[in-house]
N, C-alpha and C. Protein backbone atom coordinates (compact mmCIF):
# COMPACT_ATOMS: atom_id res chain seq x y z
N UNK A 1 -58.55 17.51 -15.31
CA UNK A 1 -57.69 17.49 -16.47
C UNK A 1 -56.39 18.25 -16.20
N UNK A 2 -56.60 19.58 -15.67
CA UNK A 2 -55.43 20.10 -15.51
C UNK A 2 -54.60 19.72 -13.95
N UNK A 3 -55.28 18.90 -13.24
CA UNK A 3 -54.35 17.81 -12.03
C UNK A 3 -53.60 16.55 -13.22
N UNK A 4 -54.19 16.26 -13.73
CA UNK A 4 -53.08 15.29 -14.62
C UNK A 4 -52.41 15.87 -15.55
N UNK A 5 -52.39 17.18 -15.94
CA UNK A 5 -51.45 17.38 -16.48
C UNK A 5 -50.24 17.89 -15.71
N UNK A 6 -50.41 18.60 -14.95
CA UNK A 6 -49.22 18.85 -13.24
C UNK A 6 -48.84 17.66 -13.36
N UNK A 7 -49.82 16.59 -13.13
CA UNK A 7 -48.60 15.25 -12.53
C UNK A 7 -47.87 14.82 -13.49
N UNK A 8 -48.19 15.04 -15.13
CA UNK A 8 -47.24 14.56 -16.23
C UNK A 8 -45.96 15.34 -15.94
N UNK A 9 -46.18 16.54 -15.77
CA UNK A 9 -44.84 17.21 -15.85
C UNK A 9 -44.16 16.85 -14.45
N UNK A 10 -44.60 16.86 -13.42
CA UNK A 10 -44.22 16.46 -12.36
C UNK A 10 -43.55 15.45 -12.03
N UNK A 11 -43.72 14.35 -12.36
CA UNK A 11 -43.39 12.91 -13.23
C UNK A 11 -42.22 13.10 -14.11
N UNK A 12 -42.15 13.35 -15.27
CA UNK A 12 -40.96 14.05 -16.69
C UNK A 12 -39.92 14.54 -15.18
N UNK A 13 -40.26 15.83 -14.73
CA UNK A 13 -39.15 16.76 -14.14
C UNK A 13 -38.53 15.42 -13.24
N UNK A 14 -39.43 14.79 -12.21
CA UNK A 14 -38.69 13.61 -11.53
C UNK A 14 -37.53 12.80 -12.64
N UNK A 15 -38.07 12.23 -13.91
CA UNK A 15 -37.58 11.13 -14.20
C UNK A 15 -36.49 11.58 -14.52
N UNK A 16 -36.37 12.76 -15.36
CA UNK A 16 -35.26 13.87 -15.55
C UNK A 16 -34.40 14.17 -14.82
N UNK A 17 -34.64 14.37 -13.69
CA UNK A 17 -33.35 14.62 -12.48
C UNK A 17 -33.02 13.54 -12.22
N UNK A 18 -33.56 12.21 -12.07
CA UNK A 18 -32.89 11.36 -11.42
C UNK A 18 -31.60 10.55 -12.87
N UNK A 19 -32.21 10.65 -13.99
CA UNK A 19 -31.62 10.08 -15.17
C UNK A 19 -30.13 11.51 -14.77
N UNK A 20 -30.29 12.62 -14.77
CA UNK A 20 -29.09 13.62 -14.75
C UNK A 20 -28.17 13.01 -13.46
N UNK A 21 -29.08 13.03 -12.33
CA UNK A 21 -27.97 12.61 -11.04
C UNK A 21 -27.25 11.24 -11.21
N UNK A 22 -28.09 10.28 -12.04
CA UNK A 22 -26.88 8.96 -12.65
C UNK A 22 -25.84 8.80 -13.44
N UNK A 23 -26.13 9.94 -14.57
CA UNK A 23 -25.15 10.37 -15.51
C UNK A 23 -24.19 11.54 -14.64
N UNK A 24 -24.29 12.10 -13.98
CA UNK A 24 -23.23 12.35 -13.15
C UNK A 24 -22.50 11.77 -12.32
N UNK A 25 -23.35 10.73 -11.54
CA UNK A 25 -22.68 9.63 -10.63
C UNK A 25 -21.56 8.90 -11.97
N UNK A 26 -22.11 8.58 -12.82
CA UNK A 26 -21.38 8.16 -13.80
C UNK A 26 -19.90 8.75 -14.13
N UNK A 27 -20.42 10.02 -14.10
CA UNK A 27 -19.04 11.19 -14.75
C UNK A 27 -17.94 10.74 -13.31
N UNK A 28 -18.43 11.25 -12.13
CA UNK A 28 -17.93 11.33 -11.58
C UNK A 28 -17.08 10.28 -11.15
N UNK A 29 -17.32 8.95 -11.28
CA UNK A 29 -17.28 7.27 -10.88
C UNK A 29 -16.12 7.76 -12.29
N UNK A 30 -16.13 7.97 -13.40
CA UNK A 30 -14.87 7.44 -14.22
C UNK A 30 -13.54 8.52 -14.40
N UNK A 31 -14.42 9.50 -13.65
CA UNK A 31 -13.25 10.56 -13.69
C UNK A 31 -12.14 10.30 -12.22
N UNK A 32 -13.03 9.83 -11.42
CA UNK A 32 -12.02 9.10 -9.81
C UNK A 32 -11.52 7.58 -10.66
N UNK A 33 -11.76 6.96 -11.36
CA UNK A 33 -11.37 5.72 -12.35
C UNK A 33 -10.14 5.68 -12.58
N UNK A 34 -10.39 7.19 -13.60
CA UNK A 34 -9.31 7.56 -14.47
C UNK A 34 -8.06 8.13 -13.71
N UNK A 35 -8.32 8.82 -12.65
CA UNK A 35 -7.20 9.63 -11.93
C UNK A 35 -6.53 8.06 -11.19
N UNK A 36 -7.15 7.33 -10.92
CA UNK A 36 -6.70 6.05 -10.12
C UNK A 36 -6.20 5.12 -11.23
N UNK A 37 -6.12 4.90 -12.49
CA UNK A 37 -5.33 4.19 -13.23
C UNK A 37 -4.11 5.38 -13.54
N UNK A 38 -4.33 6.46 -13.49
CA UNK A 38 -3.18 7.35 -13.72
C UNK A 38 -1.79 7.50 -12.75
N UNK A 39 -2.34 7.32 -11.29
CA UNK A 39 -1.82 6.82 -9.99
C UNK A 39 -0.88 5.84 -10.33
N UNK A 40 -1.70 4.61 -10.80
CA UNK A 40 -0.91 3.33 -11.42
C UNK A 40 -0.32 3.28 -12.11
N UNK A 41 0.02 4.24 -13.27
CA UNK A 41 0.55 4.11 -14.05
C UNK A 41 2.06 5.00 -13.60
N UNK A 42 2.01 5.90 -12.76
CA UNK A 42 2.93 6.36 -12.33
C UNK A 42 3.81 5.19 -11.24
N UNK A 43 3.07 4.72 -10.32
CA UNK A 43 3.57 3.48 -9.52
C UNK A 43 2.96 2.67 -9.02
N UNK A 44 2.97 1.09 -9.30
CA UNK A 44 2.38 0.10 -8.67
C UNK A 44 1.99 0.56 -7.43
N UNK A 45 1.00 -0.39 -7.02
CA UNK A 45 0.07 -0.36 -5.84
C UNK A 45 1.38 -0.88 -4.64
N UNK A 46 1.72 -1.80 -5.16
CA UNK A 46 3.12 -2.77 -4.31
C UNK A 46 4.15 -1.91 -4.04
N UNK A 47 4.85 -1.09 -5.48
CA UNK A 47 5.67 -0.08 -5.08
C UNK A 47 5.29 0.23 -4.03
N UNK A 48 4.16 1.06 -3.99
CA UNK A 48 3.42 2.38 -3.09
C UNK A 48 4.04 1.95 -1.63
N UNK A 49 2.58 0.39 -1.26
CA UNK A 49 3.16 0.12 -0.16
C UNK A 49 4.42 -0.08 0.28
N UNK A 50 5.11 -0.55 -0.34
CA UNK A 50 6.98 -0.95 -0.27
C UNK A 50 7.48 0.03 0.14
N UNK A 51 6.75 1.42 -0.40
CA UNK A 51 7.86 2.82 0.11
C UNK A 51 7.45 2.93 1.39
N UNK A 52 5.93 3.14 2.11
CA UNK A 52 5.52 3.72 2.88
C UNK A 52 5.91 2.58 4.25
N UNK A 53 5.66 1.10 3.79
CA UNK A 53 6.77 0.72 4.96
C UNK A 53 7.64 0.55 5.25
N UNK A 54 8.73 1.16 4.59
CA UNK A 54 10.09 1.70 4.78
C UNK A 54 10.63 2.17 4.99
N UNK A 55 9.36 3.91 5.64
CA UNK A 55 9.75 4.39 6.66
C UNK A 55 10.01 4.44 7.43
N UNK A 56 10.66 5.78 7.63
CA UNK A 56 11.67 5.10 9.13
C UNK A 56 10.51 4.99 10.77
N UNK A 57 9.23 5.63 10.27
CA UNK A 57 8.07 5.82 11.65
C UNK A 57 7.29 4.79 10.99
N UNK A 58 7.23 3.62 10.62
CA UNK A 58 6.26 3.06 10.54
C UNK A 58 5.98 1.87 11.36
N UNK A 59 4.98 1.73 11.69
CA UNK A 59 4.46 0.83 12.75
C UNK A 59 3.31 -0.11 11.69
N UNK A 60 3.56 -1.32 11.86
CA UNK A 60 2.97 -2.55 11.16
C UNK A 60 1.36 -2.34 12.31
N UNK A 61 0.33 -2.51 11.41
CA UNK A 61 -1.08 -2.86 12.18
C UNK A 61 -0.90 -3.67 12.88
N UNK A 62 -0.10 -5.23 13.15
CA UNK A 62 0.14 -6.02 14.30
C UNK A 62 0.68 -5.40 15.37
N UNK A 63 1.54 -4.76 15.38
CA UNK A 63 2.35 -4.14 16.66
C UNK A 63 1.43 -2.56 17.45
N UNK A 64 0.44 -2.15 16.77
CA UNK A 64 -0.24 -1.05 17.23
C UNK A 64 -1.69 -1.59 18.26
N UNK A 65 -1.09 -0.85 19.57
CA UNK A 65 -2.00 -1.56 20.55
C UNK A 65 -3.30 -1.20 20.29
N UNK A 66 -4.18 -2.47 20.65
CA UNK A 66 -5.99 -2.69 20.65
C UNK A 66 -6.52 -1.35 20.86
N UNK A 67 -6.22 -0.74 22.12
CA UNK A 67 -7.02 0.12 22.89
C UNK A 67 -6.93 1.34 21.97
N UNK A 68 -5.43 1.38 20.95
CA UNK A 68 -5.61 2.62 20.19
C UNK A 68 -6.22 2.12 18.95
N UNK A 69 -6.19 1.33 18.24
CA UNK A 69 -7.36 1.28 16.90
C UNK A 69 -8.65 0.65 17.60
N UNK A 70 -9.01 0.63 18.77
CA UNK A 70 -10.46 0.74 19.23
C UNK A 70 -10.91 2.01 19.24
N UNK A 71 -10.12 3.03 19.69
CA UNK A 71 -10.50 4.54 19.96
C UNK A 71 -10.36 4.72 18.73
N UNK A 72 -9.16 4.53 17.49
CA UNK A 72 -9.72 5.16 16.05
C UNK A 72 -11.07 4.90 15.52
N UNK A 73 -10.68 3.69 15.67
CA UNK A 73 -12.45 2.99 14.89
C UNK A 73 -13.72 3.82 15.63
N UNK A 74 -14.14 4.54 16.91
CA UNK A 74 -14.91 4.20 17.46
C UNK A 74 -15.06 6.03 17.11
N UNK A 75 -14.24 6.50 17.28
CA UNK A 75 -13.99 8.08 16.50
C UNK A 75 -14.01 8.05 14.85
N UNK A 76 -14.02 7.55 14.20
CA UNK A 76 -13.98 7.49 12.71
C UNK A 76 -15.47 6.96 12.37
N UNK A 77 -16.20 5.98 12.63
CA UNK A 77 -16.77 5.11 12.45
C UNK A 77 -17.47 3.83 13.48
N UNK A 78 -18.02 4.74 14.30
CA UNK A 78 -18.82 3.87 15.06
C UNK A 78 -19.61 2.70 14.97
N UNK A 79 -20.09 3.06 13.59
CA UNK A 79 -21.03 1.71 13.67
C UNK A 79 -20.04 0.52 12.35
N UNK A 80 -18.43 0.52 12.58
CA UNK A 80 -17.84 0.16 11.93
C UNK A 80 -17.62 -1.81 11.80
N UNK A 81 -18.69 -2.37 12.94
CA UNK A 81 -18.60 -3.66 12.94
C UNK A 81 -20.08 -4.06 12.89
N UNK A 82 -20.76 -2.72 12.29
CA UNK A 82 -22.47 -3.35 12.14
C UNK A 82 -22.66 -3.46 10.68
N UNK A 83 -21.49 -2.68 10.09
CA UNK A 83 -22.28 -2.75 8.22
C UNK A 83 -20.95 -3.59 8.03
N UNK A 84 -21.12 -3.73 6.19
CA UNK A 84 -20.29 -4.60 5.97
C UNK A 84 -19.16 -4.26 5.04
N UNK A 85 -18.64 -3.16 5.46
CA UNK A 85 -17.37 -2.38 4.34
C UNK A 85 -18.29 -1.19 4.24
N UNK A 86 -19.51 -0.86 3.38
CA UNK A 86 -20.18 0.03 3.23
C UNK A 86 -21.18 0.51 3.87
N UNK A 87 -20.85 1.85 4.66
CA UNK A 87 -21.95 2.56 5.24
C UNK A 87 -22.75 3.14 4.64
N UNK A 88 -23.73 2.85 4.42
CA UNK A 88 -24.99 3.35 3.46
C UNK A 88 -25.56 4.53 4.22
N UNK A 89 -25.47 4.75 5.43
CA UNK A 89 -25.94 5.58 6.47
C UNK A 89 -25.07 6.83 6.10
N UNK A 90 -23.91 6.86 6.51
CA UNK A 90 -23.02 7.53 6.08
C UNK A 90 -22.52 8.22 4.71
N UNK A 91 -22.76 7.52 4.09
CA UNK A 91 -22.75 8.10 2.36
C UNK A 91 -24.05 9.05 2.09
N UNK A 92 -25.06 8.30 2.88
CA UNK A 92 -26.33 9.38 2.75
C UNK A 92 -25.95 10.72 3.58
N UNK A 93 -25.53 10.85 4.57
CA UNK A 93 -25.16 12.00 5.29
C UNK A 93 -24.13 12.73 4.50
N UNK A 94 -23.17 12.26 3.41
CA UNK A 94 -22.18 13.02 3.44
C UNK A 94 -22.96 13.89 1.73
């Protein structure tokens, strides 16, 4: 009797943390939302880019040789041509 009652509470405390860690994923998901429509609202996405390649050092992704965004990719993100946009591996580590 008193092993099933441990596992009731044991059980509750689980369902409890995981319902808190969603409602924070939550908080957190609309508060990065909100700062990113605020971004926008200060300047288009188009602006943005328009300024940054208009610098005077900027180099277009076509003209930047293989061998150096092979070495970024391979230093940033190794397993960057096995997943598919999202590293699930990686999000768990961080």
């Amino acid at each position: 009797m008193k092993k099933i009652k441990v596992m009731r509470i044991l059980k509750w405390f689980f369902v409890l943390t995981m319902v808190l860690c969603i409602c924070s994923g939550f908080a957190v998901a609309g508060k990065g939302y909100s700062m990113y429509r605020n971004a926008l609202d200060q300047m288009s996405l188009a602006d943005k880019v328009e300024s940054i390649q208009n610098k005077e050092h900027y180099t277009a992704f076509e003209e930047l040789p293989e061998v150096y965004v092979n070495a970024v990719v391979s230093v940033e993100d190794h397993r960057f041509y096995r997943h598919s946009g999202i590293d699930l591996i990686a999000i768990g580590r961080a």
